[in-house]
Protein backbone atom coordinates (compact mmCIF):
# COMPACT_ATOMS: atom_id res chain seq x y z
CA UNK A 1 -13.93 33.31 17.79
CA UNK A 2 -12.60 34.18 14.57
CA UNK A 3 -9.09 34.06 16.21
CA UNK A 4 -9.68 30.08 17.31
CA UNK A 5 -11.14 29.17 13.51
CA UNK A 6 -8.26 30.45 11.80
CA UNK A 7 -6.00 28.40 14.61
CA UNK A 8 -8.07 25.11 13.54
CA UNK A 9 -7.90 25.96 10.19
CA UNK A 10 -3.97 26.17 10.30
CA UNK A 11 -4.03 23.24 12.16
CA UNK A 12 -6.35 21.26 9.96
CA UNK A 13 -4.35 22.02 6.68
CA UNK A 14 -1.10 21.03 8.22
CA UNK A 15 -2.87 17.93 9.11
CA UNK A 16 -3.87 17.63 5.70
CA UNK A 17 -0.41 18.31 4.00
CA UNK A 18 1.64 16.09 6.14
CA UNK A 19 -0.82 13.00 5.62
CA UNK A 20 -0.77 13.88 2.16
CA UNK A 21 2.95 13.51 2.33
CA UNK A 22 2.79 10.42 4.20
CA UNK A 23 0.63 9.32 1.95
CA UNK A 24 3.52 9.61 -1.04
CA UNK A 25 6.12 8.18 1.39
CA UNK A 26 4.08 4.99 2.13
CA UNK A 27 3.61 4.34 -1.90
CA UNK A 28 7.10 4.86 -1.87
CA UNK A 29 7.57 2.20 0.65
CA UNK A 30 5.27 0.26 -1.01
CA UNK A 31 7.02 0.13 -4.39
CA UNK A 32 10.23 -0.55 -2.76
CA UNK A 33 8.64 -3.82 -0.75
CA UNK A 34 6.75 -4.57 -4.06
CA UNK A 35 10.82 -4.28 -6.15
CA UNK A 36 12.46 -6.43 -3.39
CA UNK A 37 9.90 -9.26 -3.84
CA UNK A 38 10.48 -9.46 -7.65
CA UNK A 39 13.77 -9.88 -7.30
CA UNK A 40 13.64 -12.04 -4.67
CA UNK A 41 11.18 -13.97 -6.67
CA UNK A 42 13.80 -14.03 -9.75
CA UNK A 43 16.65 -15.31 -7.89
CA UNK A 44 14.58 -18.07 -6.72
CA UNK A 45 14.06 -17.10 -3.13
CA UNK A 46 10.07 -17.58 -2.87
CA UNK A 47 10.29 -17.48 1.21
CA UNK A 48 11.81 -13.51 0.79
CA UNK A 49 9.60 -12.95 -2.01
CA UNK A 50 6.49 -13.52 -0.11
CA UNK A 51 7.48 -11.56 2.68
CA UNK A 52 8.02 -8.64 0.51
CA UNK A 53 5.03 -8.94 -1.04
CA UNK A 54 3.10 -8.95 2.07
CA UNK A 55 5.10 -6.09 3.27
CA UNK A 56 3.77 -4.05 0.30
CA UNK A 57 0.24 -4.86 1.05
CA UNK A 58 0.72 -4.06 4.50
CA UNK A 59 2.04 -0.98 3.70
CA UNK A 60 -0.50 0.07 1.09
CA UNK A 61 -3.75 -2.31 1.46
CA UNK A 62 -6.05 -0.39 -0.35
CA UNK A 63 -4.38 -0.31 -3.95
CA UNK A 64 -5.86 -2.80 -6.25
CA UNK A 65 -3.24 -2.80 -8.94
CA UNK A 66 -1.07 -3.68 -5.96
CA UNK A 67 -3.04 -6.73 -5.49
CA UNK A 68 -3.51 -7.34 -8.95
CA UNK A 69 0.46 -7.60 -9.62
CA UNK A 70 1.10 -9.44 -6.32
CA UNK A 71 -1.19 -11.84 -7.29
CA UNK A 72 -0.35 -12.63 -10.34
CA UNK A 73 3.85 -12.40 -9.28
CA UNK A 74 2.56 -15.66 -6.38
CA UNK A 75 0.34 -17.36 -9.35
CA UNK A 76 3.41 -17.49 -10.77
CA UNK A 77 5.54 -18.58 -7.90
CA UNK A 78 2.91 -21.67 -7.75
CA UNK A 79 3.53 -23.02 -11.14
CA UNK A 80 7.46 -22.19 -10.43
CA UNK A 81 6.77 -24.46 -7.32
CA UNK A 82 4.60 -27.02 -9.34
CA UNK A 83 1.53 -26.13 -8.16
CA UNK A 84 -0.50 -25.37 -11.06
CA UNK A 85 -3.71 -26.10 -9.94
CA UNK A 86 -3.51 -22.90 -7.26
CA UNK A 87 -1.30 -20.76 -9.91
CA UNK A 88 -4.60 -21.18 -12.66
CA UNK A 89 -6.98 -20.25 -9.70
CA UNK A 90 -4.99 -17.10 -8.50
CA UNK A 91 -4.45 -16.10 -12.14
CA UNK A 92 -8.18 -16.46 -12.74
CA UNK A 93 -8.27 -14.50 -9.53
CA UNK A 94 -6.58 -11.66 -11.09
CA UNK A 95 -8.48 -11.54 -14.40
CA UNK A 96 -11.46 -11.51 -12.17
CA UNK A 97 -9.64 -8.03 -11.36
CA UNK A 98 -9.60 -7.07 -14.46
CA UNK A 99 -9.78 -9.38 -17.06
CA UNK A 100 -7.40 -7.89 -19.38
CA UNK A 101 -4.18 -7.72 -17.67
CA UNK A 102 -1.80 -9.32 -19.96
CA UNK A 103 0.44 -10.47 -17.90
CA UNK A 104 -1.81 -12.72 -15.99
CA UNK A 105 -3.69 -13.69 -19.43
CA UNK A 106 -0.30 -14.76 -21.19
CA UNK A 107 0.86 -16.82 -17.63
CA UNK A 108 -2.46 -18.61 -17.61
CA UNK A 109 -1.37 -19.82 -21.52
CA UNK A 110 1.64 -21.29 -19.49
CA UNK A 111 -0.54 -23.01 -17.22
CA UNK A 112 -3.05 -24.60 -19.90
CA UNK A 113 0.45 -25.58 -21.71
CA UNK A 114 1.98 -27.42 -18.83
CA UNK A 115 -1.42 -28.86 -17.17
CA UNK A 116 -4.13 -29.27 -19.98
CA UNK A 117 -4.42 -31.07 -23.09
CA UNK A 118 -2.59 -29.39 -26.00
CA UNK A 119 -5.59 -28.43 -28.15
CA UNK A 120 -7.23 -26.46 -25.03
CA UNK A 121 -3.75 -24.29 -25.05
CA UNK A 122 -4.08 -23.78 -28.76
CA UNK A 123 -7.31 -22.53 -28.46
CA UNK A 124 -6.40 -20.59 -25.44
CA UNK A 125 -2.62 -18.29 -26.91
CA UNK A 126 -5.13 -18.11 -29.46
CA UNK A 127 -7.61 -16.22 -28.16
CA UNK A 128 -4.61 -14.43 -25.67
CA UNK A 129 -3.07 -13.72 -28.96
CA UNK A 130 -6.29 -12.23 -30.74
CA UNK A 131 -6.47 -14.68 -33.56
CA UNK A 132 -10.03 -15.36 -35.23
CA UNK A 133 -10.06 -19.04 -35.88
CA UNK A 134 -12.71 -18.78 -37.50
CA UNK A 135 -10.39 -16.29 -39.97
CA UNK A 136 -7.41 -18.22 -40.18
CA UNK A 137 -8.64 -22.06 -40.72
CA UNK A 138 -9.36 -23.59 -44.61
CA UNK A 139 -13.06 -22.70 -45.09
CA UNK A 140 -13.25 -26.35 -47.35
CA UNK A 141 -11.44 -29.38 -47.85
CA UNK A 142 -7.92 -28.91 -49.74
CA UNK A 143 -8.49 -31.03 -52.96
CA UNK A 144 -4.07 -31.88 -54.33
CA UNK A 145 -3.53 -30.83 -57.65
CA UNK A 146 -3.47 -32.78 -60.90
CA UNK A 147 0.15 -34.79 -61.01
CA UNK A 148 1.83 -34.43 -64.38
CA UNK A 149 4.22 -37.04 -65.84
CA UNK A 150 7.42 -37.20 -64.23
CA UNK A 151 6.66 -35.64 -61.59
């Protein structure tokens, strides 16, 4: 007996080693999908960049932060593509994720910018920004000063 545990336990941490190391070669994998599809997205090539993108998810479904950066890489392929109205969803998508990813906060800006009024994008960098309003505005009227002669 003691002869077959000690086989099962060689056989179990070998087991455990080499998916260990498969697990490092499929992030690998992963980050080299995930590397393609930005600079597929960069030169312009959405189609490719897609593809890549879904080829790191494949690869590695589990990993949030994978789906947090794809996400917000497509958001911005929508708005590239003129779709703003899906780029704001999947961005708010992401900060759902975790709501302060910068990335996705400061590409949302974009979208208010190009697809809302002006003073909703103001208040919006704003806040992305961490500026107080309430710190930086006149707290009364501004009241000129007295003119002298000749001036």
């Amino acid at each position: 007996m003691g002869l077959r545990r000690s086989f099962l336990l060689v056989i179990f941490l070998l087991l455990f080693f080499n998916l260990a190391y498969a697990g490092e070669l499929t992030a690998q994998e992963a980050v080299n999908y995930y590397n393609e599809g930005v600079k597929a997205q960069r030169a312009g090539n959405f189609t490719m960049a897609e593809s890549s993108y879904q080829k790191a998810l494949f690869v590695d479904p589990y990993n949030r932060n994978w789906q947090k950066l794809i996400l917000n890489n497509r958001a911005v392929i929508y708005a590239q593509q003129g779709d703003l109205e899906k780029a704001e969803a999947a961005l708010y998508e992401v900060l759902e994720m975790d709501p302060d990813y910068r990335p996705a906060q400061l590409n949302l800006g974009f979208i208010y910018e190009q697809g809302r009024s002006e003073l909703e994008s103001i208040k919006y960098w704003l806040g992305v920004l961490n500026i107080n309003l309430d710190e930086v505005k006149p707290k009364d009227f501004v009241i000129e000063e007295a003119l002298e002669a000749g001036k």
